[in-house]
Protein backbone atom coordinates (compact mmCIF):
# COMPACT_ATOMS: atom_id res chain seq x y z
CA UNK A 1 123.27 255.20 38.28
CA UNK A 2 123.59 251.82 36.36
CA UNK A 3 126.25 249.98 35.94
CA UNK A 4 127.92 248.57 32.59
CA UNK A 5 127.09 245.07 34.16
CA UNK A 6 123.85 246.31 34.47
CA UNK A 7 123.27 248.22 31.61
CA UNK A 8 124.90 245.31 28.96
CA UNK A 9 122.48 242.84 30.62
CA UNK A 10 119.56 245.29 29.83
CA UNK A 11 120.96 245.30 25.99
CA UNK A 12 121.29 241.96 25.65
CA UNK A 13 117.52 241.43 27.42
CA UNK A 14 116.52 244.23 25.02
CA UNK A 15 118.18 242.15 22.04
CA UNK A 16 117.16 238.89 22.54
CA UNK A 17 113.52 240.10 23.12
CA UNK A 18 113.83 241.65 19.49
CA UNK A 19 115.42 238.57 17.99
CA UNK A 20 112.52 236.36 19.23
CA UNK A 21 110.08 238.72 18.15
CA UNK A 22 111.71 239.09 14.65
CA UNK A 23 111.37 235.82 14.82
CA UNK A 24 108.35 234.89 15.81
CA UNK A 25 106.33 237.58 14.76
CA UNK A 26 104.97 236.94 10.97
CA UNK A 27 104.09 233.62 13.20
CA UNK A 28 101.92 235.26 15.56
CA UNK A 29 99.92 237.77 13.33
CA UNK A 30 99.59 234.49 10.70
CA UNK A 31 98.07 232.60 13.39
CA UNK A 32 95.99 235.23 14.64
CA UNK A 33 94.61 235.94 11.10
CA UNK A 34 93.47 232.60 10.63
CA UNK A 35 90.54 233.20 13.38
CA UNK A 36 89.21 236.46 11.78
CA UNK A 37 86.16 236.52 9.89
CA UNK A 38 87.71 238.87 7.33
CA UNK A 39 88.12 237.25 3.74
CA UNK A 40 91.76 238.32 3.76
CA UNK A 41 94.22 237.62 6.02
CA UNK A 42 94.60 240.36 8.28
CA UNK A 43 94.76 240.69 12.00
CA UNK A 44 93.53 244.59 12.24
CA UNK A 45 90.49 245.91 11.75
CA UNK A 46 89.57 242.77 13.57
CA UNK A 47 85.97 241.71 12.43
CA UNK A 48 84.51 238.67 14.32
CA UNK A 49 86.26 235.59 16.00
CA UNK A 50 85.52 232.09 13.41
CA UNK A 51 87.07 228.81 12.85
CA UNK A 52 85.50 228.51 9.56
CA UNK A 53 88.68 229.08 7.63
CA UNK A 54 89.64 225.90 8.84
CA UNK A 55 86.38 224.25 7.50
CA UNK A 56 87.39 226.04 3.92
CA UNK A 57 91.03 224.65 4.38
CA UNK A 58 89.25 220.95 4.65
CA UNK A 59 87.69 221.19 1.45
CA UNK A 60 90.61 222.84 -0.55
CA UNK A 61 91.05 219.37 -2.23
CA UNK A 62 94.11 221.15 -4.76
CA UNK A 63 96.02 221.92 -1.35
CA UNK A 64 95.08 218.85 0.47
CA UNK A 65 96.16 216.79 -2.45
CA UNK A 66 99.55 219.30 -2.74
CA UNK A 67 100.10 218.48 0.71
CA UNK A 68 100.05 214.73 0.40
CA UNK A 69 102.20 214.62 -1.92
CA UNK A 70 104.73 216.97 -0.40
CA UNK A 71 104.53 214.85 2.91
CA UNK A 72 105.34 211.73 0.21
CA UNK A 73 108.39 213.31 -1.11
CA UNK A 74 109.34 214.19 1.99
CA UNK A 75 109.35 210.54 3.02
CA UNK A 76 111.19 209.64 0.34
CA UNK A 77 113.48 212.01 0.30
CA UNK A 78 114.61 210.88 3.80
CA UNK A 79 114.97 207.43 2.79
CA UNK A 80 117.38 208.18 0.15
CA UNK A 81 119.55 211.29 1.44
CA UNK A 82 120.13 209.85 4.86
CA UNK A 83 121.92 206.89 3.97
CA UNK A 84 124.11 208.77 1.33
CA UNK A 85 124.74 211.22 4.02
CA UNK A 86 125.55 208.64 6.81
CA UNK A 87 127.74 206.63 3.88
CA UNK A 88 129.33 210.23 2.77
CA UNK A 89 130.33 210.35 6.31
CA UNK A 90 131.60 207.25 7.19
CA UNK A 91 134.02 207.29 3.66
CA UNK A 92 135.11 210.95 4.41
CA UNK A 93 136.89 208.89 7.95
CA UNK A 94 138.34 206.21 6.24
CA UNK A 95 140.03 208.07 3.03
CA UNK A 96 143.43 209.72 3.77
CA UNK A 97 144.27 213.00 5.35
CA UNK A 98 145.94 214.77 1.90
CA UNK A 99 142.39 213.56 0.16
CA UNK A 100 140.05 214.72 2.91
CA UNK A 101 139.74 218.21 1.82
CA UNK A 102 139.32 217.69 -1.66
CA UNK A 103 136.22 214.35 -1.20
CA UNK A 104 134.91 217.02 2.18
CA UNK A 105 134.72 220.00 -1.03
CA UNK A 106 133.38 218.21 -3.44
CA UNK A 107 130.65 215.84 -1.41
CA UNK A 108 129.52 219.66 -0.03
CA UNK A 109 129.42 221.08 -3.34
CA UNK A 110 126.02 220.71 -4.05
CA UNK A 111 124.81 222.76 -0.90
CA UNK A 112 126.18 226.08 -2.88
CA UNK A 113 124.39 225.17 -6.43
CA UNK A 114 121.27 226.90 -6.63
CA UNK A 115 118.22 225.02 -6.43
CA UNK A 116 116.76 226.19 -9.99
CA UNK A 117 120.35 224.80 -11.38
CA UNK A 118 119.67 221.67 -9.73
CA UNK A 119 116.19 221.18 -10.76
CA UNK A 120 116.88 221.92 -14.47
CA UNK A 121 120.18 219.71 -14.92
CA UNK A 122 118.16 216.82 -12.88
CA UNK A 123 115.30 217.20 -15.56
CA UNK A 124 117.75 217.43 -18.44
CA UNK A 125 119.84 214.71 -16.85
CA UNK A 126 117.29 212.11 -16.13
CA UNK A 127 115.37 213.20 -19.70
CA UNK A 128 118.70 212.35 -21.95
CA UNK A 129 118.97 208.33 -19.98
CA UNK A 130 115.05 207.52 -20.73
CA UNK A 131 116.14 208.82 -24.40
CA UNK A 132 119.47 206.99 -23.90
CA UNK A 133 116.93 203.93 -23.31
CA UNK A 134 114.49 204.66 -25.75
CA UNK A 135 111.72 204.62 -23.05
CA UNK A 136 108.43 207.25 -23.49
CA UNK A 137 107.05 209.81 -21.69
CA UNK A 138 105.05 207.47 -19.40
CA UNK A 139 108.36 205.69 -18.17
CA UNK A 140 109.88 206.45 -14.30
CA UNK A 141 112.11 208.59 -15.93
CA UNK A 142 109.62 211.60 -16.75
CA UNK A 143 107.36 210.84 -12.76
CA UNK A 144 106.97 214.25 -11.31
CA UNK A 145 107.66 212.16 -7.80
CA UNK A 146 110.89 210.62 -9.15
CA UNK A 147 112.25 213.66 -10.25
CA UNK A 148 111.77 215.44 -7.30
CA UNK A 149 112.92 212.67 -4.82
CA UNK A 150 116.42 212.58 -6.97
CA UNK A 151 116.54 216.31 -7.34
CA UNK A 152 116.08 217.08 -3.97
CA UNK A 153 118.30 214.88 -2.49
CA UNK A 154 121.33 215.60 -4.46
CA UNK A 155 122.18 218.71 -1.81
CA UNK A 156 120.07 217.01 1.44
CA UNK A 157 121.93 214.47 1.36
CA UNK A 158 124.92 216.94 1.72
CA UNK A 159 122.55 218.60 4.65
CA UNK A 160 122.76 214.81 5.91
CA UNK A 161 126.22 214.58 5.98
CA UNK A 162 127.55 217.49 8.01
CA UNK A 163 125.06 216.19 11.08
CA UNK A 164 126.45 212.49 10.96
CA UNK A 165 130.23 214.36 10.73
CA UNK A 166 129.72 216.41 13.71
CA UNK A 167 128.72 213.20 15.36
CA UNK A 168 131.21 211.30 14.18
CA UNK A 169 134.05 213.30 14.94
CA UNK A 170 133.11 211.93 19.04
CA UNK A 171 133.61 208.74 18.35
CA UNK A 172 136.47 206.65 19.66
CA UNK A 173 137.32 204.13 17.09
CA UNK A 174 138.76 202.40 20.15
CA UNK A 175 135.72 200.92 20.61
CA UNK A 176 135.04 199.05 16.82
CA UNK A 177 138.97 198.02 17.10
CA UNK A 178 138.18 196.33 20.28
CA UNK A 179 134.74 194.49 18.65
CA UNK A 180 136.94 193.18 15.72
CA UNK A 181 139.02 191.99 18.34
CA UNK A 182 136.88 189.96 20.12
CA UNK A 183 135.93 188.13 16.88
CA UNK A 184 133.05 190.49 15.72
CA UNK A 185 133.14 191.02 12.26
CA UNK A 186 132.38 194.30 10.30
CA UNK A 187 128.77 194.54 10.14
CA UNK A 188 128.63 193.38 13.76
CA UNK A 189 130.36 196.16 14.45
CA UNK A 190 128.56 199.14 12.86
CA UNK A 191 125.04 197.13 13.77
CA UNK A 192 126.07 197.02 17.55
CA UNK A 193 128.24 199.65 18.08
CA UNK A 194 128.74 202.32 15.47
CA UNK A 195 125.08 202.61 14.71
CA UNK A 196 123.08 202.96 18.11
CA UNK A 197 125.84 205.65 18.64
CA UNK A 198 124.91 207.18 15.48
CA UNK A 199 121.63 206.70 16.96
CA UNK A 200 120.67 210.76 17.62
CA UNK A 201 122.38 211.76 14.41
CA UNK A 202 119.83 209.84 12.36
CA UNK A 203 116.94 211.44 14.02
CA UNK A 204 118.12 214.27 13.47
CA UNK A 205 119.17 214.26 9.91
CA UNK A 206 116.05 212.29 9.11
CA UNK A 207 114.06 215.57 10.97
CA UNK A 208 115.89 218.00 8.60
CA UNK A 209 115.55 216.24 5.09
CA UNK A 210 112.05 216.05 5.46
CA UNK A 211 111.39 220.00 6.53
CA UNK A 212 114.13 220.87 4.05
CA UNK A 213 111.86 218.44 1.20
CA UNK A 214 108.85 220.02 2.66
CA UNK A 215 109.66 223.66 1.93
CA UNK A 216 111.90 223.44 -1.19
CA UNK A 217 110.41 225.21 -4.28
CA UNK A 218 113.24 226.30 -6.36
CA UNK A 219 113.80 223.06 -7.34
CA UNK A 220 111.04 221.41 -7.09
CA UNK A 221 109.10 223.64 -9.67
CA UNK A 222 111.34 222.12 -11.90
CA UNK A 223 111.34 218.58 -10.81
CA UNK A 224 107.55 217.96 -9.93
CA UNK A 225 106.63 218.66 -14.09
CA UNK A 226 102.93 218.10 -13.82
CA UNK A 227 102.58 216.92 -9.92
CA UNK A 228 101.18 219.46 -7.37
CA UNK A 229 103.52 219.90 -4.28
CA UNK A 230 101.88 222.26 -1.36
CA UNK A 231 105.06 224.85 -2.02
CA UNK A 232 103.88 225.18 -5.34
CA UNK A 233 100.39 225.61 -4.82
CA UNK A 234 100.99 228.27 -2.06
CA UNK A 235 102.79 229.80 -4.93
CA UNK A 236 99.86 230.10 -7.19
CA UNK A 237 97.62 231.02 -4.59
CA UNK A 238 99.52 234.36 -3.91
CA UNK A 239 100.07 234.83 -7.55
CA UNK A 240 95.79 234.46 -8.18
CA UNK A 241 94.65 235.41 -4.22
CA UNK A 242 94.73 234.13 -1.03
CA UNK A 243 92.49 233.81 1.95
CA UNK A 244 92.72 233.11 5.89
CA UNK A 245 92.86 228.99 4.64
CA UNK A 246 96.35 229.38 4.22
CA UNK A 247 96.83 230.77 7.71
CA UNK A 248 94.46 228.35 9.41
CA UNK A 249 97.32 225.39 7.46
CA UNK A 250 100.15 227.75 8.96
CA UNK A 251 98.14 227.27 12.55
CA UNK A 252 97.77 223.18 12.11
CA UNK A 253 101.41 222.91 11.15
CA UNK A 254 102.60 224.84 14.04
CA UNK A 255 100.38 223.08 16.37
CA UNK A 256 101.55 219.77 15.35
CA UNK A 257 105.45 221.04 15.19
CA UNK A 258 104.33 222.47 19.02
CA UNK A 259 102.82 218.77 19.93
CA UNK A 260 106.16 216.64 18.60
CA UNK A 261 108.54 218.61 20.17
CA UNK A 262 106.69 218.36 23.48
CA UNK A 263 106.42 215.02 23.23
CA UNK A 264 110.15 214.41 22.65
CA UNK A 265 110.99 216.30 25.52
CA UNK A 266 109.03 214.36 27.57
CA UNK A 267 110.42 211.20 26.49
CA UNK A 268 114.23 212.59 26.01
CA UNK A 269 113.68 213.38 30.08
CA UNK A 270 112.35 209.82 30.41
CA UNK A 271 115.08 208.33 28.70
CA UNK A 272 116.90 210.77 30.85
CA UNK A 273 115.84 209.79 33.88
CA UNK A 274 116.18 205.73 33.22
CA UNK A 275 120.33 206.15 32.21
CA UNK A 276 120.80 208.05 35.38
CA UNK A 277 119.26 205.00 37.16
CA UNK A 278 120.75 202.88 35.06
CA UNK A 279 124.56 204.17 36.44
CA UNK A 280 123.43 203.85 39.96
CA UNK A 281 122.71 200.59 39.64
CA UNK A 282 126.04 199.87 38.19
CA UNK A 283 127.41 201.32 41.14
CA UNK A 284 125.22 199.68 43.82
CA UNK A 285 123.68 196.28 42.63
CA UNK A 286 122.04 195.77 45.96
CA UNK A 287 120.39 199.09 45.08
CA UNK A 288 116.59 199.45 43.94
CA UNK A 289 115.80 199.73 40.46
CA UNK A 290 113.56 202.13 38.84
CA UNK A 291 110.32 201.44 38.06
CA UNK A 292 108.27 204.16 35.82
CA UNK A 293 105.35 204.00 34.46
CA UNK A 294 104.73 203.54 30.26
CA UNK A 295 105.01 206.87 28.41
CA UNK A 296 101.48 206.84 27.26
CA UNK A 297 100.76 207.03 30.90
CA UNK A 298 103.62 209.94 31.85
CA UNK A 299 101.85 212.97 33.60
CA UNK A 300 103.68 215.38 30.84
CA UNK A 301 102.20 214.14 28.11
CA UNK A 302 98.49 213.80 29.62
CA UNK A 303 99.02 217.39 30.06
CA UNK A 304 99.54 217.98 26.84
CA UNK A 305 97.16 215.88 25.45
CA UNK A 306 94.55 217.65 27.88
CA UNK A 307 95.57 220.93 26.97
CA UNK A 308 95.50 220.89 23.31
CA UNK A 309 92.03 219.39 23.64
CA UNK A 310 91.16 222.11 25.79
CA UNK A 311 91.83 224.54 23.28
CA UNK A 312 90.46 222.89 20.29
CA UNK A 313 87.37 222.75 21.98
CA UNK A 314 87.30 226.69 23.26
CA UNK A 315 88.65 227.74 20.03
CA UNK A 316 85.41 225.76 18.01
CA UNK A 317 82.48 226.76 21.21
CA UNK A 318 84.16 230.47 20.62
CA UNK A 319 84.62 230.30 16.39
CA UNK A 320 81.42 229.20 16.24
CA UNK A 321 78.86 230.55 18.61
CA UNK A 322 77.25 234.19 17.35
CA UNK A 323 79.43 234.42 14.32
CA UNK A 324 76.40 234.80 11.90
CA UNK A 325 74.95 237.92 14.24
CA UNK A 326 78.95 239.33 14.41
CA UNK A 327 78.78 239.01 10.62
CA UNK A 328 75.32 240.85 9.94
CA UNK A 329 76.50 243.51 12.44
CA UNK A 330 79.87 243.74 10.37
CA UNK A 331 78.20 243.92 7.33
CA UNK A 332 75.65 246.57 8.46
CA UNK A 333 78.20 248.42 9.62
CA UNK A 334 80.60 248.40 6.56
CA UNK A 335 77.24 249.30 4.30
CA UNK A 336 76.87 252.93 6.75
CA UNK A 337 80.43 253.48 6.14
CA UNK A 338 80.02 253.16 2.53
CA UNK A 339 76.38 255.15 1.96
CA UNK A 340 78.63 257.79 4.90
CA UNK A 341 81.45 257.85 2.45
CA UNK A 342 79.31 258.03 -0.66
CA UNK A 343 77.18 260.77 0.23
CA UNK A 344 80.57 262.69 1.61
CA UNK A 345 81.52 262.47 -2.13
CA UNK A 346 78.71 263.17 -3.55
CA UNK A 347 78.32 266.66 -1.17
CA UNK A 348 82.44 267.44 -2.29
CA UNK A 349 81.47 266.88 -6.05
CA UNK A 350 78.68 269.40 -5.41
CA UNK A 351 80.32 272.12 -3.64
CA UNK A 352 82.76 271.88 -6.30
CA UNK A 353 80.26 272.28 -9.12
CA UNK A 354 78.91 275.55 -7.54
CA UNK A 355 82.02 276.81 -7.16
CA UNK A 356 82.74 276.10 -10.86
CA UNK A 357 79.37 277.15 -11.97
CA UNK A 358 80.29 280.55 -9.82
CA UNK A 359 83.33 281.11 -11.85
CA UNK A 360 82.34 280.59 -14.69
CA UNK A 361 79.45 283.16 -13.97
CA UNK A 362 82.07 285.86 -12.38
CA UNK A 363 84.27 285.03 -15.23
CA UNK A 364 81.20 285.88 -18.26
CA UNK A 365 80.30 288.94 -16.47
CA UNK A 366 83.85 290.24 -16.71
CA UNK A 367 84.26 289.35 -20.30
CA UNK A 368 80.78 290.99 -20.90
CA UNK A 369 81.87 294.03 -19.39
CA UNK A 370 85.06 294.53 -20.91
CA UNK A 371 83.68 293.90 -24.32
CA UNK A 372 81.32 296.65 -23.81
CA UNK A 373 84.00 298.86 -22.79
CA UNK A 374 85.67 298.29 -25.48
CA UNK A 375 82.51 299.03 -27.99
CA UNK A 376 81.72 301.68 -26.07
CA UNK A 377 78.25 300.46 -25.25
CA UNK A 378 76.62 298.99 -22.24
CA UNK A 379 76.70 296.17 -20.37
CA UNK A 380 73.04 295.27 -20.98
CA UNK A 381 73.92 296.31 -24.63
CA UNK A 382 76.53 293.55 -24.52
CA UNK A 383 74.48 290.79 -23.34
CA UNK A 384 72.60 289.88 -26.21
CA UNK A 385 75.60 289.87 -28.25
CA UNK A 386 77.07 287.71 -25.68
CA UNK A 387 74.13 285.11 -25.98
CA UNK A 388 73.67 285.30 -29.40
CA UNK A 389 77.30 284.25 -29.43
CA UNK A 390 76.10 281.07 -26.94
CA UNK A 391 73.81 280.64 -29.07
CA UNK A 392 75.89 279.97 -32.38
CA UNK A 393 77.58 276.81 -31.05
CA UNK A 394 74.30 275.32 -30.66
CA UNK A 395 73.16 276.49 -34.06
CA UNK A 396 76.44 274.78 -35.89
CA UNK A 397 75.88 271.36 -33.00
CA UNK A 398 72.52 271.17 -35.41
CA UNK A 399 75.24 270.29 -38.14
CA UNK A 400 76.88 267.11 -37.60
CA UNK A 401 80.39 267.11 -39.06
CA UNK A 402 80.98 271.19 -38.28
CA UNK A 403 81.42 273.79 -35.97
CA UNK A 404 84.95 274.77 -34.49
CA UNK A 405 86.95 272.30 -36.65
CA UNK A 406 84.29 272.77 -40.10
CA UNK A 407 86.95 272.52 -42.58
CA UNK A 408 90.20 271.00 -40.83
CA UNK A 409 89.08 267.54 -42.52
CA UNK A 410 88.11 269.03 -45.65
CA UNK A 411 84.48 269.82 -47.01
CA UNK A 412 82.23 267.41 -44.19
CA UNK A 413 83.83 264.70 -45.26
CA UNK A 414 83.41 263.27 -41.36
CA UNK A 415 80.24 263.36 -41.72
CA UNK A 416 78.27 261.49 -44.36
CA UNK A 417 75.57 263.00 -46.02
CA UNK A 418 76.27 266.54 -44.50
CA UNK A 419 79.16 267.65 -46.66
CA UNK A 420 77.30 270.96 -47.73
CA UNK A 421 75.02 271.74 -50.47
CA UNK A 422 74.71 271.05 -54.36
CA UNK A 423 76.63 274.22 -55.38
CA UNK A 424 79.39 273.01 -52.60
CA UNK A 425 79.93 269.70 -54.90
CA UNK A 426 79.90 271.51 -58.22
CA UNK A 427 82.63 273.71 -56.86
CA UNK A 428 84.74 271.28 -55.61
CA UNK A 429 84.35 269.18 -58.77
CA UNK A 430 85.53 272.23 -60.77
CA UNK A 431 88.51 272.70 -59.00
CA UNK A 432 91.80 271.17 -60.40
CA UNK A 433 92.50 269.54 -56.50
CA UNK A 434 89.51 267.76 -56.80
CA UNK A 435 90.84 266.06 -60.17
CA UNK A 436 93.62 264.81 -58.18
CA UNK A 437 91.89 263.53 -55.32
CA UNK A 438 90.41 260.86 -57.51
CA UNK A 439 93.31 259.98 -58.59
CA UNK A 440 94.44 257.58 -55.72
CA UNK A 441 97.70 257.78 -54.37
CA UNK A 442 98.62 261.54 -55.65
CA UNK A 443 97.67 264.85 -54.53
CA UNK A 444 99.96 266.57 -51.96
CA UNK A 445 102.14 263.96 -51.16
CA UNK A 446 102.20 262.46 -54.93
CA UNK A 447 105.14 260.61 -55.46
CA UNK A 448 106.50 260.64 -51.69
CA UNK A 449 105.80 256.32 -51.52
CA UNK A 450 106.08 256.10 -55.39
CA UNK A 451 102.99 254.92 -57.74
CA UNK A 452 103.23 251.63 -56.65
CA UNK A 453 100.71 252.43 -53.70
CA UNK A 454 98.28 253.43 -56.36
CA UNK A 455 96.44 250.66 -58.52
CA UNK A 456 96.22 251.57 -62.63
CA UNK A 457 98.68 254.35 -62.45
CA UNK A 458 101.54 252.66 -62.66
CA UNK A 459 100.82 251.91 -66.38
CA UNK A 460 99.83 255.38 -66.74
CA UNK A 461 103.17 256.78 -65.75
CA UNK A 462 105.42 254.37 -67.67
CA UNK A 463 103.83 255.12 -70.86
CA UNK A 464 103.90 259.02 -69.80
CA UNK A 465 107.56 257.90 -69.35
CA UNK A 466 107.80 256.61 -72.61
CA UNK A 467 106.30 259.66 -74.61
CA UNK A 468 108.86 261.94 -72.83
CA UNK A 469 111.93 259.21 -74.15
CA UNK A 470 110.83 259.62 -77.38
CA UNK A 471 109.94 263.34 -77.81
CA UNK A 472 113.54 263.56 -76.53
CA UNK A 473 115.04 261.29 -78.82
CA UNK A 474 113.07 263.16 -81.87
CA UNK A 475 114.14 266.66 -80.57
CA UNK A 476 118.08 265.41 -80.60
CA UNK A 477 117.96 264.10 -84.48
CA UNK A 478 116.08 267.53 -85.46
């Protein structure tokens, strides 16, 4: 019987195995998709193992070009958010205690604006100053790489912040007091003490403004105007179609994310590893002092380096050797599924039509016979009757403009030059009806929209009018 030690460890196990997967799962079948042969990206039914999406991603020149300049922004975004952030920071120590709250709320404000707010009132902002200026269209002010830079940076910089306050807050001021002490003056001080502390924190924020710039598209689709970032070219792509190109970028990004972390690991151990020798020798001078090799040299990383060559290479030998022959067999294949599936239809659609045709032959033969029951003669007596009845549709299909609806339009008029014979016309003509009818804009519904509708009449009717006044008038002074 388990536990509850036992049986809470298996939940949490059981958890953190579906956290990770939730996690890492739209990853895994993204990557995975990028390697099938299939021209969408899907990992089942798997066709045949290629690399060529990769080869397609090279010459995408729209998301190449979207992907410089998203790496650009990104660049520049760090430049300018990371030094507002570290100077947010440093100001939020200084001012008093009653104001911290308030400058903390406000300098975090921006973090809760959304991003579509920010990237209009940055356009609208920055639009208004080049007017304030009188500059044109071609001025800074209007640069798709401007805007972005600025509008992205108003809430990274806030992103900034809270990393070099977290830091901050394990500082001992003890130290800069001591620095200004000993003659050192301000900048001294944060140059040689404050800032190789800070040291971490700047990696760090400089890491997240970039992958935040990277992947913002709220505001960017604002901010970048005419400029092509890679978020909003993804965008289009699954607006107009996407294939396995965009999974084979997913694959190079994660293999590069894969490569720098591994590599900082190996030289966060290194640096590790040198301020633990570093304290022994403080504490024994006579002590030997560690001597390691350069870090392009470090086992680690020559593992690495080994290992992701390694797999390039398999993953080309393997995307590239037989795919042609996997793709005729593919191909042949999907063609005898579709003639199979075709010729399944096409054997349903005929079953069906002898079924039909059978009903509608059980269902004659029962009208036959109960019409000659009801005549008192035969079935074979009521045959003929029943095809010369057939036969009378085809007789009025001979007339174009009759047969079950002759006379719903009135006279053949549908059909031009088939309206019926001489005596027809000189009937019609006769008739009072026809009088009206070419009279436009009376008839049945005569005065329903008023004469205006009808051209010439309405002169007619106002002197008709007029006759009427003055037969009234004449009547009165008899």
């Amino acid at each position: 019987m388990l536990s509850s030690e036992r049986l809470s460890r298996t939940f949490a196990t059981l958890f953190v195995l579906l956290f990770f997967l939730y996690l890492f799962g739209p990853l895994i079948v993204m990557s995975v998709s990028a390697f099938n042969s299939s021209a969408f990206p899907r990992v089942a039914p798997w066709e045949c193992f290629t690399v060529e999406w990769f080869a397609t991603l090279a010459e995408d020149r729209r998301l190449l070009n979207g992907l410089r300049n998203s790496v650009f922004i990104g660049f520049g975004v760090v430049l300018l958010a990371v030094p507002l952030g570290l100077a947010g920071a440093l100001l939020l120590t200084q001012v008093r205690e009653r104001v911290r709250p308030w400058y903390y709320t406000l300098v975090v404000s921006p973090i809760l604006v959304p991003g579509v707010v920010l990237g209009i009132s940055t356009l609208l902002f920055w639009d208004r100053v080049a007017r304030m200026f009188g500059l044109s269209r071609d001025s800074i002010f209007y640069d798709g790489f401007f805007l972005t830079i600025i509008g992205q940076s108003t809430f990274i910089a806030a992103y900034t912040m809270l990393i070099f306050i977290s830091r901050l807050q394990r500082f001992e001021t003890v130290q800069e007091e001591a620095a200004l002490d000993l003659g050192a003056t301000h900048w001294q001080s944060f140059r040689k003490i404050l800032l190789p502390f800070l040291k971490p924190a700047i990696g760090s924020a400089a890491v997240l403004a970039f992958l935040a710039s990277f992947e913002n598209y709220n505001t960017t689709v604002f901010t970048a105007i005419s400029t092509n970032t890679l978020t909003k070219e993804l965008a289009s792509k699954v607006r107009y179609g996407i294939d396995p190109s965009i999974s084979a970028l997913a694959v190079t990004i994660i293999v590069l994310t894969l490569i720098g972390a591994a590599v900082h690991e190996v030289l966060k151990r290194r640096e590790a590893v040198r301020a633990e020798a570093g304290e022994r020798l403080a504490a024994d001078p006579a002590g030997k002092p560690l001597g390691q090799k350069p870090w392009f040299l470090d086992t680690a990383l020559i593992l690495i380096v080994l290992v992701v060559i390694a797999g390039a290479g398999t993953a080309y030998l393997a995307g590239t050797l037989g795919v042609e022959e996997c793709k005729a067999a593919v191909l042949e294949n999907k063609q005898r599924q579709n003639a199979e599936r075709i010729e399944a239809l096409r054997e349903r659609n005929r079953i069906k039509a002898e079924e039909r045709a059978a009903e509608e032959a059980a269902r004659d033969a029962a009208e036959g016979t109960a019409v000659g029951t009801a005549t008192g003669t035969s079935a074979d007596d009521a045959a003929p009757a029943t095809s010369t009845g057939a036969s009378a549709p085809a007789e009025r299909g001979d007339r174009p403009g009759v047969g079950n609806f002759e006379g719903i339009f009135g006279g053949g008029g549908l059909a031009p030059g088939s309206g019926g014979s001489e005596n027809d016309e000189t009937d019609v003509e006769a008739t009072p009806e026809s009088r009206e009818s070419s009279r436009p804009g009376t008839g049945n519904f005569e005065g329903i929209f008023g004469g205006g509708l009808a051209p010439g009449l309405e002169a007619v009717e106002e002197d008709g009018a007029l006759e009427d006044e003055v037969g009234a008038n004449g009547a009165e002074r008899e």
